[in-house]
Every structure is written in structure tokens, then in C-alpha cells.
N, C-alpha and C. Protein backbone atom coordinates (compact mmCIF):
# COMPACT_ATOMS: atom_id res chain seq x y z
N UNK A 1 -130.43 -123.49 -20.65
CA UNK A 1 -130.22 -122.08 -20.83
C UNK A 1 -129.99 -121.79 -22.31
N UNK A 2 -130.66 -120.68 -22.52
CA UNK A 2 -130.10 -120.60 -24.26
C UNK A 2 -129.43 -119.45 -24.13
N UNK A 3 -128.65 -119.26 -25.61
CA UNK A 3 -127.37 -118.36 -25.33
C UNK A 3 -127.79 -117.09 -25.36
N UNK A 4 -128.92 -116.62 -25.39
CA UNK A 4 -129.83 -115.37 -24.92
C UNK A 4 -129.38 -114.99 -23.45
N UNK A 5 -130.03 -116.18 -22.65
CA UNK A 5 -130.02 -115.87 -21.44
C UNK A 5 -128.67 -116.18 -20.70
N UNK A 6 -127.30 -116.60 -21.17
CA UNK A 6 -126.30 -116.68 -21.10
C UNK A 6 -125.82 -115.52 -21.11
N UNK A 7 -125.41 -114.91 -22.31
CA UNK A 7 -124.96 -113.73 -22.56
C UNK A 7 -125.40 -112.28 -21.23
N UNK A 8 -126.80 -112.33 -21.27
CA UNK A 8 -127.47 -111.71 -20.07
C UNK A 8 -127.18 -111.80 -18.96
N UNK A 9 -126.20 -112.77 -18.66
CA UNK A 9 -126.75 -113.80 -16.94
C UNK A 9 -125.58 -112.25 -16.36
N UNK A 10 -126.34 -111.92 -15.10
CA UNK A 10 -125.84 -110.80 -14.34
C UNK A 10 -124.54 -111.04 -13.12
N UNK A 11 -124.50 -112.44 -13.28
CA UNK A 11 -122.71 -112.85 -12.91
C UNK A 11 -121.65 -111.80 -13.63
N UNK A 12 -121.95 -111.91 -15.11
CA UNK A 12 -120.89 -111.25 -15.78
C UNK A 12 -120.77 -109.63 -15.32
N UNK A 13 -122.02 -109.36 -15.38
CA UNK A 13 -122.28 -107.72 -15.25
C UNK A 13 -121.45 -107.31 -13.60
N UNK A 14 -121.37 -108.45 -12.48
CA UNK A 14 -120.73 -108.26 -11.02
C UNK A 14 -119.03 -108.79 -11.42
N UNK A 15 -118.87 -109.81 -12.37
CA UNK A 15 -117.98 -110.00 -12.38
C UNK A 15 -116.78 -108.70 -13.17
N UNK A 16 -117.52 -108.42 -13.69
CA UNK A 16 -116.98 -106.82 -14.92
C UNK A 16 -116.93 -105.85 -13.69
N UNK A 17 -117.29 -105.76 -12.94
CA UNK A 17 -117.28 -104.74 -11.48
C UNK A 17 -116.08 -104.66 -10.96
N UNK A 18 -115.77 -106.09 -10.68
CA UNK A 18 -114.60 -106.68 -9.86
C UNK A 18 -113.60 -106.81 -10.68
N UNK A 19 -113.43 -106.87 -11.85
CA UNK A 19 -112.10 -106.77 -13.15
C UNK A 19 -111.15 -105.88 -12.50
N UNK A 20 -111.37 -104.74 -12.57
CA UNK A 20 -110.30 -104.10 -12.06
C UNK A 20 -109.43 -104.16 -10.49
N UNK A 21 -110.55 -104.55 -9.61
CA UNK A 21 -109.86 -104.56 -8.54
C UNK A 21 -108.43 -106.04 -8.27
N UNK A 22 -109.05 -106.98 -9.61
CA UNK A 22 -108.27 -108.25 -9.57
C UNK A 22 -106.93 -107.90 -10.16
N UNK A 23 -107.37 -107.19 -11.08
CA UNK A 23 -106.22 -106.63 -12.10
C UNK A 23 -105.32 -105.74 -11.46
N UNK A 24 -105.26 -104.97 -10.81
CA UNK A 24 -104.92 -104.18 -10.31
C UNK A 24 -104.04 -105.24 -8.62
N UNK A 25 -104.68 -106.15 -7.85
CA UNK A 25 -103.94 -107.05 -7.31
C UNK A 25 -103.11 -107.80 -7.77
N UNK A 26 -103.16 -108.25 -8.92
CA UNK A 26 -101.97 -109.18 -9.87
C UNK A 26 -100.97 -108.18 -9.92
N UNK A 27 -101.38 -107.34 -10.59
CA UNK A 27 -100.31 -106.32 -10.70
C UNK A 27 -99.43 -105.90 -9.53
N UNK A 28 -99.71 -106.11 -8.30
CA UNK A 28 -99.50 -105.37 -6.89
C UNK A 28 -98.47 -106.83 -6.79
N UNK A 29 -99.19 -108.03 -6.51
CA UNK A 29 -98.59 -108.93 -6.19
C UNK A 29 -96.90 -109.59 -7.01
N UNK A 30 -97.36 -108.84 -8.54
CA UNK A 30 -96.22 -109.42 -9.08
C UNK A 30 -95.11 -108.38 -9.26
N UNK A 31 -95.62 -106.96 -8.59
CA UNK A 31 -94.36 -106.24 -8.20
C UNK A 31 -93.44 -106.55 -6.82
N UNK A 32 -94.43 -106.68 -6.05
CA UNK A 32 -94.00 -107.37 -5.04
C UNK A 32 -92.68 -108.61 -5.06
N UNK A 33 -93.17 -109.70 -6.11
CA UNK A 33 -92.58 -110.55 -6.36
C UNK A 33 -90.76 -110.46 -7.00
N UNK A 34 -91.38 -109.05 -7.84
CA UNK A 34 -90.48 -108.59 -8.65
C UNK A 34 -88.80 -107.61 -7.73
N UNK A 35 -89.65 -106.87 -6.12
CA UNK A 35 -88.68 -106.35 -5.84
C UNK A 35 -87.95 -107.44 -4.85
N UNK A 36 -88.46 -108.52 -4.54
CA UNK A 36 -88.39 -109.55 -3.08
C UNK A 36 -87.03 -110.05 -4.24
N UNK A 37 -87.16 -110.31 -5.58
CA UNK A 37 -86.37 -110.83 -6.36
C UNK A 37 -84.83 -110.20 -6.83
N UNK A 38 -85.13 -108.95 -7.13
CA UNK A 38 -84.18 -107.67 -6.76
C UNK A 38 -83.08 -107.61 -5.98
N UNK A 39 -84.05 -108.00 -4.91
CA UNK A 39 -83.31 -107.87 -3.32
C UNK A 39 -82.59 -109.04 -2.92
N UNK A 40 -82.91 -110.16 -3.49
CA UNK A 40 -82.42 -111.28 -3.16
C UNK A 40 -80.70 -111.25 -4.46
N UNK A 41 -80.93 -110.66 -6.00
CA UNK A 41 -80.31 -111.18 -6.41
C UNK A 41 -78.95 -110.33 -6.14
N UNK A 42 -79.08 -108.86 -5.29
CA UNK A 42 -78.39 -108.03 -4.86
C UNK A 42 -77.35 -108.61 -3.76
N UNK A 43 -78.17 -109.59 -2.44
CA UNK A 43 -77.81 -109.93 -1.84
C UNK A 43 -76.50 -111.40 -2.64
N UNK A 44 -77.15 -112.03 -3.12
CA UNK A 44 -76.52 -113.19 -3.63
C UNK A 44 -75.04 -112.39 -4.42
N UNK A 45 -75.15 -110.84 -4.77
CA UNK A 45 -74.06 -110.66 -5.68
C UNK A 45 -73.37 -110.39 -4.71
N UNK A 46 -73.66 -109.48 -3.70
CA UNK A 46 -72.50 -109.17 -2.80
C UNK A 46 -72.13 -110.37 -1.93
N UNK A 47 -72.50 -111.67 -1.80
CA UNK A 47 -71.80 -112.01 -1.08
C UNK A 47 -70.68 -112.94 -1.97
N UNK A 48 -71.05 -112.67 -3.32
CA UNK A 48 -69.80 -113.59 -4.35
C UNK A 48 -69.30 -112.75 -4.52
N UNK A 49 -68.93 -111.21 -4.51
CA UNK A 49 -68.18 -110.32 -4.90
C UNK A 49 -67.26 -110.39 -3.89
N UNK A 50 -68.06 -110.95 -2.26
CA UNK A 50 -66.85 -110.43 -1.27
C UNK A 50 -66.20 -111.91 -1.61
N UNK A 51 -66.71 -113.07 -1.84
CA UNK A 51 -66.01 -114.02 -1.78
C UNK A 51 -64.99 -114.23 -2.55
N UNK A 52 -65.01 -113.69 -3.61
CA UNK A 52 -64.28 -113.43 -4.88
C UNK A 52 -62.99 -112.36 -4.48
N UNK A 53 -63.17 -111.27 -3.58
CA UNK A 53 -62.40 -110.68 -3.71
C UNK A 53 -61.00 -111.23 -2.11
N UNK A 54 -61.81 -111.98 -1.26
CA UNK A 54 -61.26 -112.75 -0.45
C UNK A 54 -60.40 -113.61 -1.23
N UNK A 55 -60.91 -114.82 -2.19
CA UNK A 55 -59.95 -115.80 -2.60
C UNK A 55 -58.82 -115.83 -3.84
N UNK A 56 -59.21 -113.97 -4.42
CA UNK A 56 -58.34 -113.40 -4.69
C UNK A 56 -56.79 -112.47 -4.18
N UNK A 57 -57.89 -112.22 -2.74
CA UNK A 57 -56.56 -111.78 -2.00
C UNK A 57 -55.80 -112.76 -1.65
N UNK A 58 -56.27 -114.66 -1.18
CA UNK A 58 -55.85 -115.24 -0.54
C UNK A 58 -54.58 -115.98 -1.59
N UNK A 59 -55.33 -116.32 -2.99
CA UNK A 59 -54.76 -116.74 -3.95
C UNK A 59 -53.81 -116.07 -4.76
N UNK A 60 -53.84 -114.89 -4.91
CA UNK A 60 -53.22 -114.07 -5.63
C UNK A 60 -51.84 -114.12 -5.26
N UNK A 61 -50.42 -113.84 -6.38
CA UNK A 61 -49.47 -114.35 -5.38
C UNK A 61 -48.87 -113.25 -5.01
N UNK A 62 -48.90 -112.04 -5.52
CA UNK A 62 -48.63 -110.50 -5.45
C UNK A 62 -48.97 -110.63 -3.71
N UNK A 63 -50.40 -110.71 -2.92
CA UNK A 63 -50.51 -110.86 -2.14
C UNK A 63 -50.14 -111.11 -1.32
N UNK A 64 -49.51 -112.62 -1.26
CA UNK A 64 -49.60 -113.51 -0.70
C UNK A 64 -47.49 -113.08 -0.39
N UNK A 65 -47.03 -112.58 -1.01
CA UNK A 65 -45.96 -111.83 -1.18
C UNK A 65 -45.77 -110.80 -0.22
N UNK A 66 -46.56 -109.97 -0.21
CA UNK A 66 -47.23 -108.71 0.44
C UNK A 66 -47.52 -109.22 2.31
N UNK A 67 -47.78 -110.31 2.57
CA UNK A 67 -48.49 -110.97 3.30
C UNK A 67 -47.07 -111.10 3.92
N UNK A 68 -46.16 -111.99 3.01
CA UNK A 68 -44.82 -111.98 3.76
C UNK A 68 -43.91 -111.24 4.03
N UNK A 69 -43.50 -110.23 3.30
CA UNK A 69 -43.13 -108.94 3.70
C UNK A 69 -43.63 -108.48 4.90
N UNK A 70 -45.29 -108.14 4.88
CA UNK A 70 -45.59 -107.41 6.21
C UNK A 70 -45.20 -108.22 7.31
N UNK A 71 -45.77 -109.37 7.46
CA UNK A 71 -44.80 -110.67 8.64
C UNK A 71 -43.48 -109.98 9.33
N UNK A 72 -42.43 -110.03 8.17
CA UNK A 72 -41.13 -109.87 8.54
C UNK A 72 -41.28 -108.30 8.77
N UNK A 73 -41.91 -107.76 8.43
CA UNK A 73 -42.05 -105.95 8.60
C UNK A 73 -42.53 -105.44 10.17
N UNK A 74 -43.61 -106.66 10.31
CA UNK A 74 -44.00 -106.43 11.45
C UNK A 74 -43.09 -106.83 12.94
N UNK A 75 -42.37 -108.34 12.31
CA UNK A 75 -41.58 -108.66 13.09
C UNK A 75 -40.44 -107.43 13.88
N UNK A 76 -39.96 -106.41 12.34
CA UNK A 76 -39.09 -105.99 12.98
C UNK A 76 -39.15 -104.67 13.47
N UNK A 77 -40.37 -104.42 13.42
CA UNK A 77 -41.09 -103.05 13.76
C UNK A 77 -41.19 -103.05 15.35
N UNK A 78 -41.29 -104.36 16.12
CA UNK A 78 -41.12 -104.44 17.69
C UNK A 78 -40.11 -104.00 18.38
N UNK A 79 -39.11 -103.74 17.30
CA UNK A 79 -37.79 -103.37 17.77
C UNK A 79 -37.68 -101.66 17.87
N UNK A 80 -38.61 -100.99 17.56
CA UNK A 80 -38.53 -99.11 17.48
C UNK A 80 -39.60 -99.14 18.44
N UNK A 81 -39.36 -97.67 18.96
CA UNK A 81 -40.06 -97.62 19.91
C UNK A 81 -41.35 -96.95 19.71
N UNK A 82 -41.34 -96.26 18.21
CA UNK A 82 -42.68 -95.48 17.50
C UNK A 82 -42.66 -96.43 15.88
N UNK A 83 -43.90 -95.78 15.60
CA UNK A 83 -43.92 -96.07 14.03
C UNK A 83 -43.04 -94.68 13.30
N UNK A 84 -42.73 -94.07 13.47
CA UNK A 84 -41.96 -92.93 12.78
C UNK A 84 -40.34 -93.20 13.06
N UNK A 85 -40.06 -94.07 14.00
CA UNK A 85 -38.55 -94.59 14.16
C UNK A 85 -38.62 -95.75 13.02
N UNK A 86 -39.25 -96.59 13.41
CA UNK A 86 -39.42 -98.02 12.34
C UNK A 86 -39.28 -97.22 10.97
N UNK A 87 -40.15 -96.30 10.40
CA UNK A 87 -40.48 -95.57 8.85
C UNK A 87 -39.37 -95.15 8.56
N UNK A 88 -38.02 -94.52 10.00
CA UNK A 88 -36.83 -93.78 8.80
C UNK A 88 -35.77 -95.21 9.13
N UNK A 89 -35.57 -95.89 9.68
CA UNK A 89 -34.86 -96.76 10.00
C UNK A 89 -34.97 -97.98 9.32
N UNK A 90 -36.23 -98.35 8.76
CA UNK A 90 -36.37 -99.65 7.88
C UNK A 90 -37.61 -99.11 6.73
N UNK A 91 -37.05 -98.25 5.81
CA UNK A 91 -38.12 -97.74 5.01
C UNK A 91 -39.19 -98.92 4.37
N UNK A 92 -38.14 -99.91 3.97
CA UNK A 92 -38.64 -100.90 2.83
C UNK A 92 -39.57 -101.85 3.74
N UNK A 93 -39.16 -101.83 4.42
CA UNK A 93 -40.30 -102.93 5.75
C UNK A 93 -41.10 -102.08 6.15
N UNK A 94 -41.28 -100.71 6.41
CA UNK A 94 -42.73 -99.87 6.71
C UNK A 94 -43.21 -99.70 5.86
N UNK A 95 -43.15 -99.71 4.35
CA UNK A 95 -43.60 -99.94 2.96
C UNK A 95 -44.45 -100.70 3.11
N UNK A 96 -43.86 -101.97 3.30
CA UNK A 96 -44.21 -103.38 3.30
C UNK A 96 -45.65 -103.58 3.79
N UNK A 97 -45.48 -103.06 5.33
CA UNK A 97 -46.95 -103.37 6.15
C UNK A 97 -48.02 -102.59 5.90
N UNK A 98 -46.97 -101.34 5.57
CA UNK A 98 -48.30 -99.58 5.20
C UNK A 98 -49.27 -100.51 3.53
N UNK A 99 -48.48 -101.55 2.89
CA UNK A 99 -49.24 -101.72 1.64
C UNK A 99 -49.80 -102.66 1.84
N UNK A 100 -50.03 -103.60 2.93
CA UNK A 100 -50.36 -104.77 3.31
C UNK A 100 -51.60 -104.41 3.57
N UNK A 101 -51.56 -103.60 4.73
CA UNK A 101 -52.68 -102.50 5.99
C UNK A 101 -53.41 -101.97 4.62
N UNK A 102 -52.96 -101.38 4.05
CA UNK A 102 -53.90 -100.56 2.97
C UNK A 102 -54.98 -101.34 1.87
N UNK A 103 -54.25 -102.59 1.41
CA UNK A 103 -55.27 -103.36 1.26
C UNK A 103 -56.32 -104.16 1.88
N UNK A 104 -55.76 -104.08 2.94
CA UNK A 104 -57.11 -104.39 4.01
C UNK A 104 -58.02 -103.57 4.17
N UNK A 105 -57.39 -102.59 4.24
CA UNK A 105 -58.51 -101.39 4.67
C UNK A 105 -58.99 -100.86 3.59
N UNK A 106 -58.87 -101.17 2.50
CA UNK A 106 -60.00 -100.99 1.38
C UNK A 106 -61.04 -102.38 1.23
N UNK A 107 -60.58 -103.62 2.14
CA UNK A 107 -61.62 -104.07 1.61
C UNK A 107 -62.89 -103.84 2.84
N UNK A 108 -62.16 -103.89 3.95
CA UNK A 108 -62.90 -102.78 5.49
C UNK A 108 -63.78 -102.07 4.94
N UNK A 109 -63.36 -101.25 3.78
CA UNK A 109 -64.28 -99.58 3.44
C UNK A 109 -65.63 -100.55 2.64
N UNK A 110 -65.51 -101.23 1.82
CA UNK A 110 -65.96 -102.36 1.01
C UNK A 110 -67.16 -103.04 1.82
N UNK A 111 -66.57 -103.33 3.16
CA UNK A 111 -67.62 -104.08 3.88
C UNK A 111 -68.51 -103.30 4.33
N UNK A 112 -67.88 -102.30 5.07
CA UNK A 112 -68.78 -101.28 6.16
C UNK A 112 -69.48 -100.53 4.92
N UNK A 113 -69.37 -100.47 3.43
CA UNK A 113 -70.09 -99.40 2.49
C UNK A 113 -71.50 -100.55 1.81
N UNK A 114 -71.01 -101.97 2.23
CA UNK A 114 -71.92 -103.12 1.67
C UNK A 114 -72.37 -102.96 0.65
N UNK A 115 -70.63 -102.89 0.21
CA UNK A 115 -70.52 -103.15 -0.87
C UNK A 115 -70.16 -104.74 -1.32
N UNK A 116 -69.53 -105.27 -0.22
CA UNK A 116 -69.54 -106.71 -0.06
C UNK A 116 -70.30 -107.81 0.96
């Protein structure tokens, strides 16, 4: 073949046809790639955020404080016959569990918002 009839050869002229439709699939495929990646690194954060905020609650000693208070709060809360008897009768022990309960239930709001 000489480079006459090279240059000419009508492969190129079908292959120049099809340029765009390839180009235009790379492109498709590596967005694709791009949101599957997104999604994964979203997933991977929330589940170290919840883990993080678990072995902070577990570790933490403020907590873990909090944890014992409500115990003994709860213990002696069996003894009223409402939660509004327990609240004027042992303020500092319905404190106790209401701040215990409340950090739970923010991390509750946390889960159910998936955010963790």
C-alpha cells in the first residue's frame, strides 16, 4: 500500500462516523463510574460517622457518667407512681435520665435522618 492509498482507505472515513458515538459512551460510562463512586464514598462516611459517634458516646467519660446517673435515676423512678411525681420529688435524678434519654434521641433523629 502506498501512503496515497492509506491516507484514502475508507475505514477512516466510517471510523470518523462512529467518533462521536464512542466519545460520547466513554463519557456516559465514566459518569456512571463517577456517581457509583459518590455513592459508595457517602455510604462508607456515614457508617464511620455513626461509628465514631457510638464509641464516643461509649468512651467518653461525661457519658459514661450520665449512663450512671440515669441507672440510679431510673432505679428510683419505680418508686412514683407518674413521671411528674418522680420530676418534683427527685429533681436531680429526673435530670439525670431526661439528659441521658435526650442524648439518645438525638442520635435516633441522626439515624432515622441517615445521617448515620
Amino acid at each position: 500500500m502506498s501512503s496515497e492509498t492509506w491516507i484514502n482507505w475508507p475505514f477512516w472515513e466510517q471510523l470518523a462516523k462512529v467518533a462521536p458515538l464512542a466519545t460520547t459512551s466513554i463519557a456516559l460510562i465514566a459518569a456512571t463510574i463517577a456517581i457509583i463512586s459518590l455513592r459508595t464514598q457517602v455510604a462508607i462516611a456515614r457508617k464511620r460517622a455513626a461509628i465514631d459517634v457510638f464509641l464516643k458516646t461509649e468512651m467518653d467519660h461525661a457519658m459514661l457518667k450520665a449512663y450512671l446517673e440515669y441507672e440510679d435515676g431510673l432505679r428510683e423512678s419505680t418508686s412514683y407512681p407518674s413521671a411528674d411525681d418522680f420530676s418534683k420529688a427527685e429533681p436531680e435524678k429526673y435530670m439525670a435520665v431526661r439528659v441521658y434519654l435526650d442524648v439518645n434521641e438525638l442520635i435516633c433523629i441522626g439515624i432515622n435522618n441517615k445521617d448515620f
